[in-house]
PDB file of N, CA and C in Angstrom:
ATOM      1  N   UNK A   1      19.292  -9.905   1.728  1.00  0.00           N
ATOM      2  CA  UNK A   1      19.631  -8.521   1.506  1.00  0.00           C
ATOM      3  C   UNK A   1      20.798  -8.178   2.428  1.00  0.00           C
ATOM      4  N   UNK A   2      22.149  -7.609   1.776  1.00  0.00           N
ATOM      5  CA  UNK A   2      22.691  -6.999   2.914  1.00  0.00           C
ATOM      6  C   UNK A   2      22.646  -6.225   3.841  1.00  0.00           C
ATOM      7  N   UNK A   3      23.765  -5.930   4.574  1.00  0.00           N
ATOM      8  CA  UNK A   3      23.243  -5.038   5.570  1.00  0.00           C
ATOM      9  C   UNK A   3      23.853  -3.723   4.968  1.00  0.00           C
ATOM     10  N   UNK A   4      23.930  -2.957   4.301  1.00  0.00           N
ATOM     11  CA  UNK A   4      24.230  -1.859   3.539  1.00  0.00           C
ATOM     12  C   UNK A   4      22.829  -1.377   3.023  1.00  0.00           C
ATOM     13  N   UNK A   5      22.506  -2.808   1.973  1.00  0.00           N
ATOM     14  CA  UNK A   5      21.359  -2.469   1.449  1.00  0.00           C
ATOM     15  C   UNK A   5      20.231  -1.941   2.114  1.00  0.00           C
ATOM     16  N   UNK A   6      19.883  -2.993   2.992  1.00  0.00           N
ATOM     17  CA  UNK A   6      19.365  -2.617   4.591  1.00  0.00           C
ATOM     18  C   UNK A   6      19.351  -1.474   4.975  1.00  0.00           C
ATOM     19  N   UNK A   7      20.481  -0.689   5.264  1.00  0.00           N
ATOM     20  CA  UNK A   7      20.338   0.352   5.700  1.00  0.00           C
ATOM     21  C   UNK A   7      20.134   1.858   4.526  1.00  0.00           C
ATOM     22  N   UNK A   8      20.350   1.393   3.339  1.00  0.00           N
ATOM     23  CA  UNK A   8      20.181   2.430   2.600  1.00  0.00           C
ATOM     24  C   UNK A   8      18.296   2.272   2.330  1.00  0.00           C
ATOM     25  N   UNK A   9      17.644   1.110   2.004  1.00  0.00           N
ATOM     26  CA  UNK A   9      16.680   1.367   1.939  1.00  0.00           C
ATOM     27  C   UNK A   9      15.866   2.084   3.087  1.00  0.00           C
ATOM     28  N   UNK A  10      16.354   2.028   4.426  1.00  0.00           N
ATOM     29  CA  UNK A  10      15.533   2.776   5.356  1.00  0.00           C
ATOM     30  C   UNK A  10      15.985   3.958   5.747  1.00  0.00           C
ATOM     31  N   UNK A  11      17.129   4.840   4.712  1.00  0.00           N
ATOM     32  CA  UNK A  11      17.276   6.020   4.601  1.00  0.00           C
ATOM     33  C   UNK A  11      16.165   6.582   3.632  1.00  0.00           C
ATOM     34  N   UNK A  12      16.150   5.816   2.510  1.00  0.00           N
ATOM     35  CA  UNK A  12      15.545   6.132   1.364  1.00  0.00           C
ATOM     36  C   UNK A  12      14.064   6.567   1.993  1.00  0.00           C
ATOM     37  N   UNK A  13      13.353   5.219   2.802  1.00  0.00           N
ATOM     38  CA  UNK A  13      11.794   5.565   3.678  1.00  0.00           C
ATOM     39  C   UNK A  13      11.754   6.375   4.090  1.00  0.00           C
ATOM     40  N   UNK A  14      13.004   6.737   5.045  1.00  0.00           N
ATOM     41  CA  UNK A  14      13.077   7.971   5.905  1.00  0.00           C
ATOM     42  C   UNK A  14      13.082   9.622   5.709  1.00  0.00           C
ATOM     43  N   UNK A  15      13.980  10.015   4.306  1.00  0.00           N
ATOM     44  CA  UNK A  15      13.746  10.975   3.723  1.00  0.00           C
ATOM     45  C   UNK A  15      12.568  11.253   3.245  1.00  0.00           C
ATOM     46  N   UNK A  16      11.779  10.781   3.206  1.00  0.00           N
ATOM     47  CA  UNK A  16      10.445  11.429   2.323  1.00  0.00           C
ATOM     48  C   UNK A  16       9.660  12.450   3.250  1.00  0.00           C
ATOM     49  N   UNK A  17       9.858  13.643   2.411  1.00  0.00           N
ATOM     50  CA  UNK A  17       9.762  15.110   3.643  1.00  0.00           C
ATOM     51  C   UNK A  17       8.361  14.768   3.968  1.00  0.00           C
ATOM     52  N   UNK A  18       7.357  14.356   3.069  1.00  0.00           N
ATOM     53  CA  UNK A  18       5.482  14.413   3.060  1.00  0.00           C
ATOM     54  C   UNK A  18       5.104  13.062   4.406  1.00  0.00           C
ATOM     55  N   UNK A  19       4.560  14.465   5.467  1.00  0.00           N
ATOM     56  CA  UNK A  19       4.706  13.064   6.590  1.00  0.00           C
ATOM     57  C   UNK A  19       3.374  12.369   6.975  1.00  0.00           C
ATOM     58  N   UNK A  20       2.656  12.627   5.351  1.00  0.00           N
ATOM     59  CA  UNK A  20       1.563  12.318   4.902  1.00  0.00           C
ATOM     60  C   UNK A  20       1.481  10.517   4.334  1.00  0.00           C
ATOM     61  N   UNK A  21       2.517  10.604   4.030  1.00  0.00           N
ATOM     62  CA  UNK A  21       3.188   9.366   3.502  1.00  0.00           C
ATOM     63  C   UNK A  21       3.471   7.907   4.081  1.00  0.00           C
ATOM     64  N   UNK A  22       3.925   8.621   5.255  1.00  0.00           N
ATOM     65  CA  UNK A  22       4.016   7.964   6.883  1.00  0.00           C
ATOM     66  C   UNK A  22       2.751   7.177   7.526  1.00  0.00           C
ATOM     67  N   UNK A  23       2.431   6.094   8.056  1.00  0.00           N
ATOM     68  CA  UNK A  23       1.241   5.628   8.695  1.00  0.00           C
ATOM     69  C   UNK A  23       1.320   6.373   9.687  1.00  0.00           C
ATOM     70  N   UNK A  24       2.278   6.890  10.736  1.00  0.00           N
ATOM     71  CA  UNK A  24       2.204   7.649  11.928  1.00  0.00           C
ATOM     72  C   UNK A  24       2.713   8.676  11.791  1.00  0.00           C
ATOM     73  N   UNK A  25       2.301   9.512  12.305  1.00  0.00           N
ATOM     74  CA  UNK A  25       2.806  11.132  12.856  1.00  0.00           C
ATOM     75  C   UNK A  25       2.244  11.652  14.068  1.00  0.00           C
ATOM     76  N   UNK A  26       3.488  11.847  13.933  1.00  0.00           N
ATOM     77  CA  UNK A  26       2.776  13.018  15.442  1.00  0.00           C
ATOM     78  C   UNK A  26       2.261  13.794  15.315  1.00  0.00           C
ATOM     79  N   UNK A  27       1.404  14.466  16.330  1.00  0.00           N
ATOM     80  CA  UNK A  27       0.317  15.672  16.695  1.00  0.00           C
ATOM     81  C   UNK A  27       1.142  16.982  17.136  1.00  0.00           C
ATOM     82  N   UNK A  28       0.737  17.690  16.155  1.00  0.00           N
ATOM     83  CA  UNK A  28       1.786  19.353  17.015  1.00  0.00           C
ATOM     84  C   UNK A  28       0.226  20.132  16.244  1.00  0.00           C
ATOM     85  N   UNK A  29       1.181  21.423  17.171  1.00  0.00           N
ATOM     86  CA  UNK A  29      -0.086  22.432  17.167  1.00  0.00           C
ATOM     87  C   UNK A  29      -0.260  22.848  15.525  1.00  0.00           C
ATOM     88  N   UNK A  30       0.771  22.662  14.658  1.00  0.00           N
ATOM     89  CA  UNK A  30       0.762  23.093  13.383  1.00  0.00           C
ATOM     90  C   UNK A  30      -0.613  22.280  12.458  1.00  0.00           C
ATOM     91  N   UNK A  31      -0.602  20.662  13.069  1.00  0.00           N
ATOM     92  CA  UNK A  31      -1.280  20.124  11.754  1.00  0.00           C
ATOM     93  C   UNK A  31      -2.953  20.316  12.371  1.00  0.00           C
ATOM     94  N   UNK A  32      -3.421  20.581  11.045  1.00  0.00           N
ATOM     95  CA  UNK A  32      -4.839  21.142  11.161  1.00  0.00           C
ATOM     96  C   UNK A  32      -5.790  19.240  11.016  1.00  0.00           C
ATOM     97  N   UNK A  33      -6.348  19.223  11.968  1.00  0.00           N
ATOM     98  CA  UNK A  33      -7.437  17.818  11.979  1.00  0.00           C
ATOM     99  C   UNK A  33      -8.627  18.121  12.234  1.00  0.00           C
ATOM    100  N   UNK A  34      -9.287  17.301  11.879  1.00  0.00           N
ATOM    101  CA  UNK A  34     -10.989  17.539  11.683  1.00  0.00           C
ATOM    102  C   UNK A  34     -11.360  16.240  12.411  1.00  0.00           C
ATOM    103  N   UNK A  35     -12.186  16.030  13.599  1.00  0.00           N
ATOM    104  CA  UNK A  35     -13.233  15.327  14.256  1.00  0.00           C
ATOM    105  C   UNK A  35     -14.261  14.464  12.971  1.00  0.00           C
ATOM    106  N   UNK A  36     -14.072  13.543  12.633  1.00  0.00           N
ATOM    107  CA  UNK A  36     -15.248  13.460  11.131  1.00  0.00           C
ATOM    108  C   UNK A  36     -16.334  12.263  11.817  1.00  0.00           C
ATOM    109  N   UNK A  37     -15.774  11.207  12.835  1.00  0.00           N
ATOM    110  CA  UNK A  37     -17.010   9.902  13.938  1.00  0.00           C
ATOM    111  C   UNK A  37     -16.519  10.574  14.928  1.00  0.00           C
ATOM    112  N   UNK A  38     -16.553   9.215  15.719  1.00  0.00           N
ATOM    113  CA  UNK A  38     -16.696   9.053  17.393  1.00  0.00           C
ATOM    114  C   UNK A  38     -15.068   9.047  17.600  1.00  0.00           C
ATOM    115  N   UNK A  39     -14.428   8.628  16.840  1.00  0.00           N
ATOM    116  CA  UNK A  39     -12.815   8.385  17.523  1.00  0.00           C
ATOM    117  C   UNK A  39     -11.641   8.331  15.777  1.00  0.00           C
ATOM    118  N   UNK A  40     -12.739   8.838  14.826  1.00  0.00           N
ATOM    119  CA  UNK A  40     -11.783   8.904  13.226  1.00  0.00           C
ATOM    120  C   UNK A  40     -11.636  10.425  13.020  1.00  0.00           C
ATOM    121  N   UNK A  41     -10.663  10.589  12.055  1.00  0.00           N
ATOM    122  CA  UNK A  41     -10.506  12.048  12.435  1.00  0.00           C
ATOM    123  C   UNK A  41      -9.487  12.168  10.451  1.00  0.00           C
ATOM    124  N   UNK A  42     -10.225  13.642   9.957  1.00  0.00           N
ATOM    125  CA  UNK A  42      -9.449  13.640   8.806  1.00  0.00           C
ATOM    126  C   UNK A  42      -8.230  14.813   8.921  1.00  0.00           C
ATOM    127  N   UNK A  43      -7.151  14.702   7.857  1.00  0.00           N
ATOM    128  CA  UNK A  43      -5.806  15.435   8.352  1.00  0.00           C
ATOM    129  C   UNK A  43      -5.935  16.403   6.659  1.00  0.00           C
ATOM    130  N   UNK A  44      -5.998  17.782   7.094  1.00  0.00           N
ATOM    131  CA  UNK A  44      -5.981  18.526   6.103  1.00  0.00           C
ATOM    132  C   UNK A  44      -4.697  18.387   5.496  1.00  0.00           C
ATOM    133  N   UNK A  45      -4.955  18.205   4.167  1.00  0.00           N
ATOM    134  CA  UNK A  45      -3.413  18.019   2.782  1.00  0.00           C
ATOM    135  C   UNK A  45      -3.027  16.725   3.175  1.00  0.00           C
ATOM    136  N   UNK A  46      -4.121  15.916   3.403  1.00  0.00           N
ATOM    137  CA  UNK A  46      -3.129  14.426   3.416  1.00  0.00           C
ATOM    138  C   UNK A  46      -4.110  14.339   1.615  1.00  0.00           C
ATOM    139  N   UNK A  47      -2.865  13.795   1.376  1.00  0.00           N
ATOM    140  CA  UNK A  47      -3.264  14.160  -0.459  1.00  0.00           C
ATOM    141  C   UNK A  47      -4.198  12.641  -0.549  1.00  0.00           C
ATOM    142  N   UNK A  48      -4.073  11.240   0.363  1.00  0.00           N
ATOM    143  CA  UNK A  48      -4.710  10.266   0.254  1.00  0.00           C
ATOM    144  C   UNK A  48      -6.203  10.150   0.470  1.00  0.00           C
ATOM    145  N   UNK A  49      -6.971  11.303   1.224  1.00  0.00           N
ATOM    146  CA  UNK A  49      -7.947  11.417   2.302  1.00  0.00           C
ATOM    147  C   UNK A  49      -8.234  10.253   2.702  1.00  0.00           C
ATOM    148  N   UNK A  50      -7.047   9.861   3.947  1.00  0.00           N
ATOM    149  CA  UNK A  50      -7.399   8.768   4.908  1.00  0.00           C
ATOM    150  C   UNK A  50      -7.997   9.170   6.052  1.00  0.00           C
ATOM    151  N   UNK A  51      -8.560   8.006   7.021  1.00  0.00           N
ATOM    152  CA  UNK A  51      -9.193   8.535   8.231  1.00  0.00           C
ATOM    153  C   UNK A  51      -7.581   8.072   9.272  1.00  0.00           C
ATOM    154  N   UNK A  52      -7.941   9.030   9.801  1.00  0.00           N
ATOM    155  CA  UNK A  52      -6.387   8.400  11.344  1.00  0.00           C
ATOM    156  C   UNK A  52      -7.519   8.233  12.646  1.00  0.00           C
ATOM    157  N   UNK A  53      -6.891   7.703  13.503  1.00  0.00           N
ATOM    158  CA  UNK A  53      -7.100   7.369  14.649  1.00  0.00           C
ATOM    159  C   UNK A  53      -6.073   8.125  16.017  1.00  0.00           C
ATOM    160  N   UNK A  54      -6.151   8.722  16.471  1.00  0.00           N
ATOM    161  CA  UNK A  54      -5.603   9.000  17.915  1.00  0.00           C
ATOM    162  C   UNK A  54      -5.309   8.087  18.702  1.00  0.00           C
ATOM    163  N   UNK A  55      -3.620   7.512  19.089  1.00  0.00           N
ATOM    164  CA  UNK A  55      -3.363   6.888  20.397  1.00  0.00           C
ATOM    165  C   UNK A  55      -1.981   7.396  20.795  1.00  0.00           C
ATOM    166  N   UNK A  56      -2.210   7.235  22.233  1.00  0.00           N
ATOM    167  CA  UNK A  56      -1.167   7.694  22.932  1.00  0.00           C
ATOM    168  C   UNK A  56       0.017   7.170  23.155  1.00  0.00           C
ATOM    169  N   UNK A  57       1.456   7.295  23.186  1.00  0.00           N
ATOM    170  CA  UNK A  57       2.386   6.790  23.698  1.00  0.00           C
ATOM    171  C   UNK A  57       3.183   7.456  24.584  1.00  0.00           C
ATOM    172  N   UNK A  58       3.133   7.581  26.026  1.00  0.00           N
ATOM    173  CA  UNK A  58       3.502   8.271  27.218  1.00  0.00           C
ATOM    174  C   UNK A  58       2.681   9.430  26.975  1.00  0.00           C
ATOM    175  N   UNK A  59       3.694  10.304  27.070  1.00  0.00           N
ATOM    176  CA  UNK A  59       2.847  11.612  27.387  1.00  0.00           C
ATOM    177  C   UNK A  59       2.389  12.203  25.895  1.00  0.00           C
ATOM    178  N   UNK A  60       3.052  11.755  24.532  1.00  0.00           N
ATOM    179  CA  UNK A  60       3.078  12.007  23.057  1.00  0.00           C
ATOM    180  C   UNK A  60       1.443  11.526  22.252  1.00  0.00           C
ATOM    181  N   UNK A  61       1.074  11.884  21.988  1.00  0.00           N
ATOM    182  CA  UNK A  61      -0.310  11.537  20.877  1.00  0.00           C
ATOM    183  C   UNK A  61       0.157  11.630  19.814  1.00  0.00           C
ATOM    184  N   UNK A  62      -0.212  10.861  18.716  1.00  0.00           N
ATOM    185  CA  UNK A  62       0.281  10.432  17.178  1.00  0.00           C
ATOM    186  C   UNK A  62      -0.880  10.086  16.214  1.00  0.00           C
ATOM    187  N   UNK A  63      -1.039  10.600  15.462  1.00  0.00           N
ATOM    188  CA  UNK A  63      -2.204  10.026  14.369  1.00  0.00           C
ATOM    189  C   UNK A  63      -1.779   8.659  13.710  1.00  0.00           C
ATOM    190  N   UNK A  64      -2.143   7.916  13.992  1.00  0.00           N
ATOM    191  CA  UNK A  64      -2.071   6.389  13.171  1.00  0.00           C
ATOM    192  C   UNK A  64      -3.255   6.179  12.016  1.00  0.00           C
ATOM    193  N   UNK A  65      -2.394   5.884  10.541  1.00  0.00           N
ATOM    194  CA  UNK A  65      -3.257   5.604   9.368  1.00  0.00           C
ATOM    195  C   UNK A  65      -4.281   4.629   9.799  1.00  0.00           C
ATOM    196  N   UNK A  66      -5.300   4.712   9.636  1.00  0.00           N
ATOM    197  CA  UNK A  66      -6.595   3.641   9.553  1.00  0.00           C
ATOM    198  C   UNK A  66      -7.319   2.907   8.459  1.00  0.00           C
ATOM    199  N   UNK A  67      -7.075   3.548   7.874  1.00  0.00           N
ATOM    200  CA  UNK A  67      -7.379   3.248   6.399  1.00  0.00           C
ATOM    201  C   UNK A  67      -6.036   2.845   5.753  1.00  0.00           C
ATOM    202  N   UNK A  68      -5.709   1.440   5.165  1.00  0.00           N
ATOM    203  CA  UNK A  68      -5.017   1.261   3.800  1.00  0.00           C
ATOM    204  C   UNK A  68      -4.863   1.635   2.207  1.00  0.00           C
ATOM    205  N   UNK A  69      -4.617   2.893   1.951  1.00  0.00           N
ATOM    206  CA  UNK A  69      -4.972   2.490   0.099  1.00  0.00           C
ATOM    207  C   UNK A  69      -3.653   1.723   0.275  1.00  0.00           C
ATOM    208  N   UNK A  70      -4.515   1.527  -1.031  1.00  0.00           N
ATOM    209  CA  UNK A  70      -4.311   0.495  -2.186  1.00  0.00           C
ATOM    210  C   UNK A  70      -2.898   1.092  -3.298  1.00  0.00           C
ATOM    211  N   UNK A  71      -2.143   0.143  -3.629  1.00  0.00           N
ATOM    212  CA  UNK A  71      -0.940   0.657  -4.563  1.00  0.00           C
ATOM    213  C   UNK A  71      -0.881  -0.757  -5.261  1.00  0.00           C
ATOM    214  N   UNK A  72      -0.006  -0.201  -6.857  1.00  0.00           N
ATOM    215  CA  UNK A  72       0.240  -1.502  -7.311  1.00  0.00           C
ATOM    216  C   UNK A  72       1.698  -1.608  -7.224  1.00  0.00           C
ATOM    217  N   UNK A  73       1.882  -2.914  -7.273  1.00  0.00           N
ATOM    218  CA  UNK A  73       3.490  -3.224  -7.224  1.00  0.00           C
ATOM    219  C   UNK A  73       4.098  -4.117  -8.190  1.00  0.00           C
ATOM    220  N   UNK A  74       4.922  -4.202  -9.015  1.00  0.00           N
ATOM    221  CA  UNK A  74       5.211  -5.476  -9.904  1.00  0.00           C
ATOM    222  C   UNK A  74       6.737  -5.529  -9.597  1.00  0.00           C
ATOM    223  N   UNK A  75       7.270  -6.873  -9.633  1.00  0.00           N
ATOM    224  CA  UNK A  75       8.418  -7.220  -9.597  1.00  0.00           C
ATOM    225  C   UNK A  75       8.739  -8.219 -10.201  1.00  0.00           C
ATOM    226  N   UNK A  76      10.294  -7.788 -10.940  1.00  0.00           N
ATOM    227  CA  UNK A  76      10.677  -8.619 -11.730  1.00  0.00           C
ATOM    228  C   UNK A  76      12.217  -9.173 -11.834  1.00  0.00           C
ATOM    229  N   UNK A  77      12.545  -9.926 -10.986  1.00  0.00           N
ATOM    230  CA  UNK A  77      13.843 -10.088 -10.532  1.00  0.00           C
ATOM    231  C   UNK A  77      14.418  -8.979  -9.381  1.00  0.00           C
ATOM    232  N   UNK A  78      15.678  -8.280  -9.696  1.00  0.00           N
ATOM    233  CA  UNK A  78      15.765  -7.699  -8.662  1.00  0.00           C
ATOM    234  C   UNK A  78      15.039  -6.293  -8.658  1.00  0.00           C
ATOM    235  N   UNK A  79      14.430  -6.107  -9.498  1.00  0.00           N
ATOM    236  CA  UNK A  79      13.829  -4.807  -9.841  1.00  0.00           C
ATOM    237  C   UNK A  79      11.856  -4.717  -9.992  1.00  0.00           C
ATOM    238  N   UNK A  80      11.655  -3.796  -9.441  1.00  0.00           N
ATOM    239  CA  UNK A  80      10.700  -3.610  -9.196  1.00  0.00           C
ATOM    240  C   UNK A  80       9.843  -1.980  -9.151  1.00  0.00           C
ATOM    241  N   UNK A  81       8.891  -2.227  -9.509  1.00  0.00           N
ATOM    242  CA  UNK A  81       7.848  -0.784  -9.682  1.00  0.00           C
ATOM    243  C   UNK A  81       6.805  -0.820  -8.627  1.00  0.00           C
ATOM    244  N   UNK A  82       6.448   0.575  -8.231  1.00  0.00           N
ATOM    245  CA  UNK A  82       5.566   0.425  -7.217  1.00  0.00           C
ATOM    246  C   UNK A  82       4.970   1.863  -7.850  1.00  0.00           C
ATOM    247  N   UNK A  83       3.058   2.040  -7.975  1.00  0.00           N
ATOM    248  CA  UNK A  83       2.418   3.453  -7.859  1.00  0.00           C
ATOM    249  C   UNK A  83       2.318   3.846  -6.426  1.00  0.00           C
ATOM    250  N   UNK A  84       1.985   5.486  -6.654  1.00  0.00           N
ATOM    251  CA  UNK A  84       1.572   5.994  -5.170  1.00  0.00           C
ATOM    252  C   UNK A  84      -0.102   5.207  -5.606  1.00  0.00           C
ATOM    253  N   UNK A  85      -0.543   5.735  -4.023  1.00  0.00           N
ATOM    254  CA  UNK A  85      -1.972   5.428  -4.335  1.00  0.00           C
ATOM    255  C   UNK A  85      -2.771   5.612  -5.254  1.00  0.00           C
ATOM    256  N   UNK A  86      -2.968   7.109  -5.885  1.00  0.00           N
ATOM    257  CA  UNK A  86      -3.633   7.691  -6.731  1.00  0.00           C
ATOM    258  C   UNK A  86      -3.253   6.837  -7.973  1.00  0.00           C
ATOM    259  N   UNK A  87      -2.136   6.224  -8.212  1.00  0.00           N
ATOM    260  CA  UNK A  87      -1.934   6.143  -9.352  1.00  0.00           C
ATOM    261  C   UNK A  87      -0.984   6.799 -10.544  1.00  0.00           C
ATOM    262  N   UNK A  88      -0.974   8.273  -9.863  1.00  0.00           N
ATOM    263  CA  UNK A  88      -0.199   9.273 -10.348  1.00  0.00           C
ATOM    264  C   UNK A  88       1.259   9.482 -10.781  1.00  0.00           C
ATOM    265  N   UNK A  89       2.172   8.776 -10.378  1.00  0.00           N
ATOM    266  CA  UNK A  89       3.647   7.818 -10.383  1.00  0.00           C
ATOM    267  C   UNK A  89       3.473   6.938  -9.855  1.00  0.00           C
ATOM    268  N   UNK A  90       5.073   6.708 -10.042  1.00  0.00           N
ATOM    269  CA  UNK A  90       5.822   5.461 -10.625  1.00  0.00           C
ATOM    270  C   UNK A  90       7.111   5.175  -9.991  1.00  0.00           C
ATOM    271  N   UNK A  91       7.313   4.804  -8.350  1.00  0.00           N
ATOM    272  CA  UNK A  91       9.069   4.549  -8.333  1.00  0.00           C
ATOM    273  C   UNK A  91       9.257   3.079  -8.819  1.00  0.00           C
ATOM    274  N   UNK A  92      10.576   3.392  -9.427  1.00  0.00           N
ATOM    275  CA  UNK A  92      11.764   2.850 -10.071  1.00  0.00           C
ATOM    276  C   UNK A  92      12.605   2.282  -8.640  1.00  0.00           C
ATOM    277  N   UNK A  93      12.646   0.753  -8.436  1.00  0.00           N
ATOM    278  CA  UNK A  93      13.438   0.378  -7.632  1.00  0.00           C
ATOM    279  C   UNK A  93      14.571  -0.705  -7.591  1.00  0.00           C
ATOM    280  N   UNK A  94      15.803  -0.738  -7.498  1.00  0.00           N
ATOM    281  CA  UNK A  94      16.351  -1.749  -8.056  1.00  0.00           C
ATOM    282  C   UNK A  94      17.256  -2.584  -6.237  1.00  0.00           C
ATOM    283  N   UNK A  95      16.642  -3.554  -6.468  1.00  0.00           N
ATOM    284  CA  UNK A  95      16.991  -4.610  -4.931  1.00  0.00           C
ATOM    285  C   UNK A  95      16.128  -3.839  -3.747  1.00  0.00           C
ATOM    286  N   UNK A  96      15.102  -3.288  -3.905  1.00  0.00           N
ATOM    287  CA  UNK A  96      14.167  -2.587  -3.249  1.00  0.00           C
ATOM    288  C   UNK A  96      14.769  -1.443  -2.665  1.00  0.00           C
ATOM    289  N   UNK A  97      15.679  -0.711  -3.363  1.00  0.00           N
ATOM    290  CA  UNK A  97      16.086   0.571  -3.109  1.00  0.00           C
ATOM    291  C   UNK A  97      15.666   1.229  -3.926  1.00  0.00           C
ATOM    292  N   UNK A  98      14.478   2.531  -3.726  1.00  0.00           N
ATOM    293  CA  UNK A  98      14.117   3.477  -4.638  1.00  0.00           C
ATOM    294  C   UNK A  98      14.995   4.437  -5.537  1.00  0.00           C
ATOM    295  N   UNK A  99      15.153   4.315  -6.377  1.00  0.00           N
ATOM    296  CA  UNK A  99      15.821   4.748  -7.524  1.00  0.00           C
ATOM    297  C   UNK A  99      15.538   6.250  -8.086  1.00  0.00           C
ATOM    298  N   UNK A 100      14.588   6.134  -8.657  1.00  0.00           N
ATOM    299  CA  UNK A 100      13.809   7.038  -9.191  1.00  0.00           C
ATOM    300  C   UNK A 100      12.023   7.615  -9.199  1.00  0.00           C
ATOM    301  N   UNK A 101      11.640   8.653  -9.351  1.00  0.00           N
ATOM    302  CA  UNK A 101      10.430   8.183  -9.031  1.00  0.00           C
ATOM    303  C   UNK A 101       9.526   8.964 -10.840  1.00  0.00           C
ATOM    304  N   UNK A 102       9.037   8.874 -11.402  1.00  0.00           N
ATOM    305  CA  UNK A 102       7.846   9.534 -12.667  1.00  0.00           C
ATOM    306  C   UNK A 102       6.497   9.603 -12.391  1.00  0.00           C
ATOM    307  N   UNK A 103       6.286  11.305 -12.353  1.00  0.00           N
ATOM    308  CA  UNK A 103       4.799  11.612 -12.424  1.00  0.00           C
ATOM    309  C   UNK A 103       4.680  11.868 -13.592  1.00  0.00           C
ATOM    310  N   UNK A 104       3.154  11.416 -13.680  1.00  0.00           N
ATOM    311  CA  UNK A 104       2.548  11.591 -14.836  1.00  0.00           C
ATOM    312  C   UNK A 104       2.193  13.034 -15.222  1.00  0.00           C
ATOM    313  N   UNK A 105       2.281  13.757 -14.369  1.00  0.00           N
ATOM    314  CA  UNK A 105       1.978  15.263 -14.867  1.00  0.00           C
ATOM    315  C   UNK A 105       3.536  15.369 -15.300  1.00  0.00           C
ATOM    316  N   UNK A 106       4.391  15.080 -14.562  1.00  0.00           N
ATOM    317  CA  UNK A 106       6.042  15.635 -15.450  1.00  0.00           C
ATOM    318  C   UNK A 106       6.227  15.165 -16.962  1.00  0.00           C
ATOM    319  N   UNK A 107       5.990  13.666 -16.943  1.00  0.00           N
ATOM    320  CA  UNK A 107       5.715  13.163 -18.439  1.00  0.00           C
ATOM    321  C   UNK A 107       4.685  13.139 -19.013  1.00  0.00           C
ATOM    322  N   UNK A 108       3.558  13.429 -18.730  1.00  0.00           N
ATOM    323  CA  UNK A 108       2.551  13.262 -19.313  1.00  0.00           C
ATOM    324  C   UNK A 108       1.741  12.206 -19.883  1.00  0.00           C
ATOM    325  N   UNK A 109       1.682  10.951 -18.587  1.00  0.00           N
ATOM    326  CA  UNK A 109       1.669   9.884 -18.830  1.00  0.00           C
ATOM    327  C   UNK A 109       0.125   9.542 -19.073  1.00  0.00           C
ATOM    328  N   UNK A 110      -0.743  10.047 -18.262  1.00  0.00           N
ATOM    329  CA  UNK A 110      -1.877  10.342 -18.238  1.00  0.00           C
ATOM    330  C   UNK A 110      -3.142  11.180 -18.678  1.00  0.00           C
TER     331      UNK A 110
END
């Protein structure tokens, strides 16, 4: 992969405003969390309902994903499809740069 490509695909990661999306985020007073064990904890509007975990880096605390879903992926030469978890879309990627993305509520796939 070049280094263009390279760097456009980790613009592409980077824009995605939902920081739900993200395995890590940080902790601010805004996001609402729920205590659910001893050290798992759930994040209101994470549209996945994963459990996070709390760890520290210096003085900063960050929720780290704990849970994996599951997505499908197919690839076929330089092009490739990936679902969100749910299932619900569909990005369109060509040399693993996201392209496009189709929900099924926009088309009515489902």
């Amino acid at each position: 992969m070049s280094e263009l490509d390279e760097l456009l695909l980790k613009l592409a990661q980077n824009r995605d405003e939902d920081p739900f999306s993200r395995n890590k985020i940080k902790i601010t007073e805004d996001l609402k969390i729920k205590k659910v064990a001893f050290d798992m904890y759930k994040v209101f509007g994470d549209q996945y309902n994963d459990l996070w975990r709390i760890e520290s880096q210096g003085e900063e605390s960050f929720l780290v994903r704990s849970s994996h879903p599951k997505y499908d992926l197919k690839e076929d030469g330089l092009w490739s499809t990936a679902s969100n978890y749910d299932g619900s879309s569909v990005t369109l990627s060509y040399k693993k740069i996201p392209l496009c993305a189709f929900s099924s509520e926009e088309y009515e796939m489902l």
